[in-house]
Protein backbone atom coordinates (compact mmCIF):
# COMPACT_ATOMS: atom_id res chain seq x y z
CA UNK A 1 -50.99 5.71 -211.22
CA UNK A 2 -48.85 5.21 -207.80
CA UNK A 3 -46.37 2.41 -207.46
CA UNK A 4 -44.20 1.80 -204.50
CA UNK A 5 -40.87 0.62 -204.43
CA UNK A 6 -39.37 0.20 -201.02
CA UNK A 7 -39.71 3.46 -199.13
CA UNK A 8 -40.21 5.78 -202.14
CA UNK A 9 -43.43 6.21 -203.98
CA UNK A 10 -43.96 7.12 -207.26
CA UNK A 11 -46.89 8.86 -208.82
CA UNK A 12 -48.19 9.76 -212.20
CA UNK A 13 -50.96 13.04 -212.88
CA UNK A 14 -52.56 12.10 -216.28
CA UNK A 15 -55.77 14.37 -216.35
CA UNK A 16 -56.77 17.32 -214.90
CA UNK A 17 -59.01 16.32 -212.26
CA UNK A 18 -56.46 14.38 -210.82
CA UNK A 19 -53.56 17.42 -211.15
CA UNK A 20 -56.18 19.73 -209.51
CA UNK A 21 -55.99 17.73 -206.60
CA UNK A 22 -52.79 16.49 -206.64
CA UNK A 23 -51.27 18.25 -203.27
CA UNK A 24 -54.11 16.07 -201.46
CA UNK A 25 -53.74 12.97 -203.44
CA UNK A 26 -49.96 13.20 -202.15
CA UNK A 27 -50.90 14.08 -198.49
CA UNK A 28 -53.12 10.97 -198.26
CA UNK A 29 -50.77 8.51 -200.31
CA UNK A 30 -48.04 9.59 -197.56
CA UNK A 31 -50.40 9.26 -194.55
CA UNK A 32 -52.21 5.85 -195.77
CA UNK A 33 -48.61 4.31 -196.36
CA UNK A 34 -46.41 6.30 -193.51
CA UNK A 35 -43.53 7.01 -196.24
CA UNK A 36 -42.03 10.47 -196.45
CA UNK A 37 -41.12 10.22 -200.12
CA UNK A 38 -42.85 10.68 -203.27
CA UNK A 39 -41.32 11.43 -207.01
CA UNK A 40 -43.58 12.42 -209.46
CA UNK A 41 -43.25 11.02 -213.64
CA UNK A 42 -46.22 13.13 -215.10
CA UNK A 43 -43.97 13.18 -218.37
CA UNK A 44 -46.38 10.68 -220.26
CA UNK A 45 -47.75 12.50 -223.45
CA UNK A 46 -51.09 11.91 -222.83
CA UNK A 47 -50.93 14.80 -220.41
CA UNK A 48 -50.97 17.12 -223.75
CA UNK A 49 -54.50 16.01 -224.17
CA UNK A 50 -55.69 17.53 -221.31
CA UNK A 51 -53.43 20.86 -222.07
CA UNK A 52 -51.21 19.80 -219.48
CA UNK A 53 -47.44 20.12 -219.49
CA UNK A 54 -45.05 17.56 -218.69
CA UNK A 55 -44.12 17.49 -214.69
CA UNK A 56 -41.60 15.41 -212.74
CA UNK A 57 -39.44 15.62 -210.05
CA UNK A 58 -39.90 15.63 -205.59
CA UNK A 59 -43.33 16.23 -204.36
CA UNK A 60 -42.16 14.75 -200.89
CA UNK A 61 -38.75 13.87 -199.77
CA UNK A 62 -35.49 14.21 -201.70
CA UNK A 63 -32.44 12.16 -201.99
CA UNK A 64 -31.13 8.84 -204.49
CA UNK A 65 -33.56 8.20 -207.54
CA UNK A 66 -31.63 4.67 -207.78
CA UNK A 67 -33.16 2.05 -205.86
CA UNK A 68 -32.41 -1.53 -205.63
CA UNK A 69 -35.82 -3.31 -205.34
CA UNK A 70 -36.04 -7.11 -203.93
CA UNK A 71 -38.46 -9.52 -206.58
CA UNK A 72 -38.90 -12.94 -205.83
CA UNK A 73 -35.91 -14.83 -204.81
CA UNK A 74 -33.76 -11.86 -206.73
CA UNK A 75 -33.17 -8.08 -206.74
CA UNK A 76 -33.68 -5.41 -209.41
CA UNK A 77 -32.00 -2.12 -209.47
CA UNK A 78 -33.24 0.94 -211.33
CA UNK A 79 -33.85 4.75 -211.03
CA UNK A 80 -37.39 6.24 -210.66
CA UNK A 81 -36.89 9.37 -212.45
CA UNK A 82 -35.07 7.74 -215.57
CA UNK A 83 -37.05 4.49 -216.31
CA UNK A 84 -40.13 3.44 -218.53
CA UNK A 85 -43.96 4.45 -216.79
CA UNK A 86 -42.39 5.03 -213.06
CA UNK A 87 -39.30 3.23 -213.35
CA UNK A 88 -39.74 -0.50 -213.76
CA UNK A 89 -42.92 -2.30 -215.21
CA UNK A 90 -43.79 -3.75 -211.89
CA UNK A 91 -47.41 -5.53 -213.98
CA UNK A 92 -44.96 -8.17 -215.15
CA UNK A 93 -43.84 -9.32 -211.74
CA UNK A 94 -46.16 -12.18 -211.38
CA UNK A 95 -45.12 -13.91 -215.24
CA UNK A 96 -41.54 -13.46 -214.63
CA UNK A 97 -41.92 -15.09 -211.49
CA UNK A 98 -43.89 -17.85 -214.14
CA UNK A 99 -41.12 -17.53 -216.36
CA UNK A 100 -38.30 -18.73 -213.82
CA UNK A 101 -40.83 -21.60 -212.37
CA UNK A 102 -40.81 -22.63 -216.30
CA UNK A 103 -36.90 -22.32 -216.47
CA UNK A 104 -36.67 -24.24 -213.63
CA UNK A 105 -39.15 -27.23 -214.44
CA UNK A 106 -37.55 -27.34 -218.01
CA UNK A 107 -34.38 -26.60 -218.03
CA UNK A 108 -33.91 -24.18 -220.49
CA UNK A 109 -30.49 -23.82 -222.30
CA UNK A 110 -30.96 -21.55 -224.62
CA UNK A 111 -33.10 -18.64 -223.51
CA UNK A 112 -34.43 -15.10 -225.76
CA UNK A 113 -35.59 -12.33 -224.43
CA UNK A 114 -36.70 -9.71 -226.68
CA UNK A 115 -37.22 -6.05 -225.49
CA UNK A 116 -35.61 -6.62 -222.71
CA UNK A 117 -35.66 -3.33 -221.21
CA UNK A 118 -33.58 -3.39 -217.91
CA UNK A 119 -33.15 -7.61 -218.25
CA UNK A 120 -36.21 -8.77 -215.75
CA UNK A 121 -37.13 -11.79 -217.44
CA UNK A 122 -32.86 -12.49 -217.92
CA UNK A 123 -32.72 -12.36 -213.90
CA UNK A 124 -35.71 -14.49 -213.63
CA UNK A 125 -34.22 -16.91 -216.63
CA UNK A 126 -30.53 -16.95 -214.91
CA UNK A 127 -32.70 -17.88 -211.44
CA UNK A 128 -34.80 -20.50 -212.61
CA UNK A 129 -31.82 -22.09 -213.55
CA UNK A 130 -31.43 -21.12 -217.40
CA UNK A 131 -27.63 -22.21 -219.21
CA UNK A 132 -27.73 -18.94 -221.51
CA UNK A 133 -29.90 -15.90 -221.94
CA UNK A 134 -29.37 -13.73 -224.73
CA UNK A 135 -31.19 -10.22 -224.28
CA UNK A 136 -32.12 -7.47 -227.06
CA UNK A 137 -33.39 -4.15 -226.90
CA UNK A 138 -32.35 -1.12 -228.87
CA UNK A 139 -32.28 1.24 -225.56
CA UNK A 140 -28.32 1.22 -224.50
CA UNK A 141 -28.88 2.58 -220.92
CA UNK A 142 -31.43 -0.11 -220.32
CA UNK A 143 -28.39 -3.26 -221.71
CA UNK A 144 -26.26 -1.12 -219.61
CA UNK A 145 -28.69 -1.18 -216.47
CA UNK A 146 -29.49 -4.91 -217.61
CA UNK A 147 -25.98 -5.79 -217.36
CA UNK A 148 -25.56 -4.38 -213.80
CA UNK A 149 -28.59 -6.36 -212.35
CA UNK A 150 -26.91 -9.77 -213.82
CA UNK A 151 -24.36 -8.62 -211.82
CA UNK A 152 -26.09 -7.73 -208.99
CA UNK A 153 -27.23 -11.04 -208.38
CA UNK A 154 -23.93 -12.75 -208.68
CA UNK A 155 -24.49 -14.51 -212.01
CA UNK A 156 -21.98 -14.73 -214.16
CA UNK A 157 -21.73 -12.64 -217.00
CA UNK A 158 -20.42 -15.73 -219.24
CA UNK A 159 -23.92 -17.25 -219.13
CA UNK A 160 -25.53 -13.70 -221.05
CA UNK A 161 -25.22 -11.98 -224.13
CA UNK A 162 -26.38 -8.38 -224.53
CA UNK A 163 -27.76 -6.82 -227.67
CA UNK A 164 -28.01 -3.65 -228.23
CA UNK A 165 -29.90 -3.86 -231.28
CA UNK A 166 -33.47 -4.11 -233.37
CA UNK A 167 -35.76 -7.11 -232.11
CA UNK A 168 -36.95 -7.75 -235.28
CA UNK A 169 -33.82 -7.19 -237.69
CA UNK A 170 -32.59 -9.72 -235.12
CA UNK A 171 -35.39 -12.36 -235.33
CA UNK A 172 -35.16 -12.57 -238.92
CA UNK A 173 -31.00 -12.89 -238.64
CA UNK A 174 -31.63 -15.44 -236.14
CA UNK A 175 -34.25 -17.28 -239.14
CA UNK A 176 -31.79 -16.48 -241.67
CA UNK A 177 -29.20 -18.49 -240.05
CA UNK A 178 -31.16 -21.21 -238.78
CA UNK A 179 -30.54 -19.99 -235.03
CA UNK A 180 -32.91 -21.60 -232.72
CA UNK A 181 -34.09 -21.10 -229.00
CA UNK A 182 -36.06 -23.46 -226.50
CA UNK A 183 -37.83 -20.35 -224.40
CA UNK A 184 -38.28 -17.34 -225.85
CA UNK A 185 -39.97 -13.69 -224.36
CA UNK A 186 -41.64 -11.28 -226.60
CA UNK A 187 -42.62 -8.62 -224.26
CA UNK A 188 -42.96 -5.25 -226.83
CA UNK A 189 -43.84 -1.78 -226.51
CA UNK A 190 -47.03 -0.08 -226.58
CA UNK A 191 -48.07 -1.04 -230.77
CA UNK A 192 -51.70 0.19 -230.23
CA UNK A 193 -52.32 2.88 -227.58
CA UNK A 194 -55.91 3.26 -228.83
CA UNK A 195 -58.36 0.64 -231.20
CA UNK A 196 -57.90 3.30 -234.02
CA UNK A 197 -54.24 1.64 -234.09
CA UNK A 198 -55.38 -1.98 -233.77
CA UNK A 199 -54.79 -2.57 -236.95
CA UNK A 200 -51.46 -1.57 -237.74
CA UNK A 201 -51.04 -3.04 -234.35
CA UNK A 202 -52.22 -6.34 -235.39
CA UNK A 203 -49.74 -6.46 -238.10
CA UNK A 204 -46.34 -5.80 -235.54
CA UNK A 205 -47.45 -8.40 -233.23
CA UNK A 206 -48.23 -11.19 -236.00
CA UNK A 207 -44.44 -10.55 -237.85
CA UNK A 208 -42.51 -10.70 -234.34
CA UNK A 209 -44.89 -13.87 -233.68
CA UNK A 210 -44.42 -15.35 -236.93
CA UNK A 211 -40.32 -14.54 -236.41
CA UNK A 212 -40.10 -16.23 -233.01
CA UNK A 213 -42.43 -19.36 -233.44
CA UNK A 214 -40.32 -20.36 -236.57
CA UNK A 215 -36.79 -20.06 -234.48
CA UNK A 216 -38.93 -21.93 -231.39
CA UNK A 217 -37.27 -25.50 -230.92
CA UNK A 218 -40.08 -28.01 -231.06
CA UNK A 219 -40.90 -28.17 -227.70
CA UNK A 220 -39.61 -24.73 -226.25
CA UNK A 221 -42.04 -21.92 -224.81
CA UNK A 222 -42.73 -19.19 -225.93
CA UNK A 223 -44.18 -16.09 -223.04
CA UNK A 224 -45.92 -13.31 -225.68
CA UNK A 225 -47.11 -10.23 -224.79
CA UNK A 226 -49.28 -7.46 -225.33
CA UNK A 227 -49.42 -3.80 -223.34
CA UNK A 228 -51.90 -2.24 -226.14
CA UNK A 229 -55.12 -1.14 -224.92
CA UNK A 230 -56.51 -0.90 -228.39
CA UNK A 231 -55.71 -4.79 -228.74
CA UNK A 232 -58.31 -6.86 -226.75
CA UNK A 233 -57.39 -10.26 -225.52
CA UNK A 234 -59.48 -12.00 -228.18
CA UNK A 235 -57.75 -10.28 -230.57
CA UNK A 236 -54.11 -10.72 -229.59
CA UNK A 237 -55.19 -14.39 -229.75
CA UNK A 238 -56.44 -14.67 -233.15
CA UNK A 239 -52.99 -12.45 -234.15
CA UNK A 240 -50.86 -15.33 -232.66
CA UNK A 241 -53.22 -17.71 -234.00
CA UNK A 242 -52.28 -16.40 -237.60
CA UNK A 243 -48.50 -15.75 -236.94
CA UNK A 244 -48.69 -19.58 -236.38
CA UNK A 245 -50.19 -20.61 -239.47
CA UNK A 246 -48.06 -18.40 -241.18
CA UNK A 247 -44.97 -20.03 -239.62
CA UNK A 248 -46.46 -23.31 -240.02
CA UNK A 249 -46.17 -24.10 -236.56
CA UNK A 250 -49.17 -25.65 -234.36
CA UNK A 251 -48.44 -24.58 -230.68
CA UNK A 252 -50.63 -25.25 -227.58
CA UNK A 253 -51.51 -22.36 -225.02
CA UNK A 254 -50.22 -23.68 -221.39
CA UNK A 255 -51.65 -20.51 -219.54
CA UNK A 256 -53.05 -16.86 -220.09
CA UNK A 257 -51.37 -14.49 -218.19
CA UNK A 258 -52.34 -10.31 -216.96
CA UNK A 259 -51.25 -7.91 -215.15
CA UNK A 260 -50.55 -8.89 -211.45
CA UNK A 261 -53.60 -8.14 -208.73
CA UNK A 262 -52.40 -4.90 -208.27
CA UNK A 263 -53.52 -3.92 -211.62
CA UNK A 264 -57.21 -4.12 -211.43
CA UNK A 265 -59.86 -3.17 -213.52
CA UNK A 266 -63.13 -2.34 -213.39
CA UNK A 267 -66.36 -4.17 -215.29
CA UNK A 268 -67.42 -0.97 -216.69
CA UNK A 269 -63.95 -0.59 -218.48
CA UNK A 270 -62.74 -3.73 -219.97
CA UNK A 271 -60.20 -1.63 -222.50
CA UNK A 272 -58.55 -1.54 -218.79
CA UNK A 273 -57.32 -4.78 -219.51
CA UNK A 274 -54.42 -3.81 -221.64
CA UNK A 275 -51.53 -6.47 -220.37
CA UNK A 276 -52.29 -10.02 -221.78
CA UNK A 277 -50.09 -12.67 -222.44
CA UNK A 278 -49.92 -16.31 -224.09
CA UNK A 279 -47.59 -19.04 -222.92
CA UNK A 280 -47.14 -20.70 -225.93
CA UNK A 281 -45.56 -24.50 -226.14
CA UNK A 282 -44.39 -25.64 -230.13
CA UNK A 283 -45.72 -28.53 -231.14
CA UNK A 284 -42.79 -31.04 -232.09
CA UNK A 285 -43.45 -32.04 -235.45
């Protein structure tokens, strides 16, 4: 896995073939793209598979791991040899993009985004337009680094609140105490790296689905997401499906959305499709 962001690639070994030939894989990812740096993140566990030992640090270049990246109509700061996968989860680009066209049409005032990370879908919220976004994950250096790019784009801070706290403790405060939202992101973790997990899987996704359709305004959106391999589009589908009629909440879907084109896949390997998403729109009762 290689993603760029501005004049530094980044670059992930996973199996052995590829971290035999990793010293030409870099010579022809700096030739093809002129760029004189490359970091590497081989610290993903799947590397222990393969009898591999975690690896990171300059394969080319040297210098700043911070970069401040430019997204749409806003920028994104973050450091590629701290972050999540290389730094940022640049497969997301395309529906937060969606998700600021959607704060813009509708003008959200009361905005949730859960798992936050480093606040992606808060800038994109706060740029569509959005009165209030109030952000949760239970990492403090990604609030922190969430924090700084509301900042960085000259919103004011008035219009956030930051949680540093558990999603779903927080979902079922937020039902507790009749607190309710008119756009909502659930964009968790990895539940189900393989199928073997799909089931334990299934269950996460349909309580944090269940949580956040019943706190949903009539009306508001909800963007859901799955990363899992082991959880097929179909699948994540019928899980929402039954977090609905467990809620007792009818919703219509307004789009599917993936990774963005970057991400392909092949035919032969459909489990490649592991981003999916459901934009979600309550029914009013």
């Amino acid at each position: 896995m290689v993603d760029r962001y501005g004049d530094t690639l980044v670059a992930q070994f996973s199996s052995c073939g590829s971290e035999k030939w990793k010293q030409v894989i870099v010579a022809e990812l700096l030739a093809q793209t002129g760029l004189t740096r490359l970091y590497e993140r081989s610290d993903a566990s799947v590397r222990s598979l393969e009898g591999l030992p975690e690896a990171t640090g300059w394969l080319a270049g040297s210098g700043d791991t911070a970069i401040v990246i430019r997204e749409h109509d806003w920028k994104l700061s973050l450091d590629v040899a701290e972050g999540h996968k290389t730094g940022f989860y640049l497969d997301q680009r395309d529906s937060r993009h969606k998700f600021a066209s959607y704060a813009k049409r509708l003008q959200f005032q009361n905005v949730l985004n859960c798992y936050c990370y480093t606040g992606g879908f808060t800038v994109a919220a706060l740029a569509g337009g959005a009165a209030h976004v109030t952000s949760i994950d239970s990492s403090g250096p990604a609030i922190e680094r969430a924090k700084a790019n509301v900042a960085l784009n000259g919103f004011d801070a008035s219009r956030t609140t930051m949680l540093d706290a558990d999603v779903n403790a927080m979902l079922r405060q937020y039902a507790k105490d009749g607190v309710t939202f008119d756009a909502i992101v659930l964009d968790p973790p990895k539940f189900a790296p393989t199928v073997t997990h799909a089931e334990r899987a299934a269950r996460a996704y349909k309580d944090i689905n269940r949580l956040a359709l019943s706190i949903l305004a009539p009306g508001g959106v909800l963007f859901t997401y799955s990363c899992s391999g082991g959880v097929s589009a179909d699948l994540f589908h019928k899980i929402v499906a039954s977090a609905g009629t467990d809620a007792g909440v009818d919703a219509y879907i307004s789009e599917r959305m993936g990774g963005a084109p970057d991400h392909p896949m092949t035919v032969a390997f459909p489990e490649g499709e592991y981003l999916k998403g459901l934009v979600l729109v309550k029914r009013a009762s």
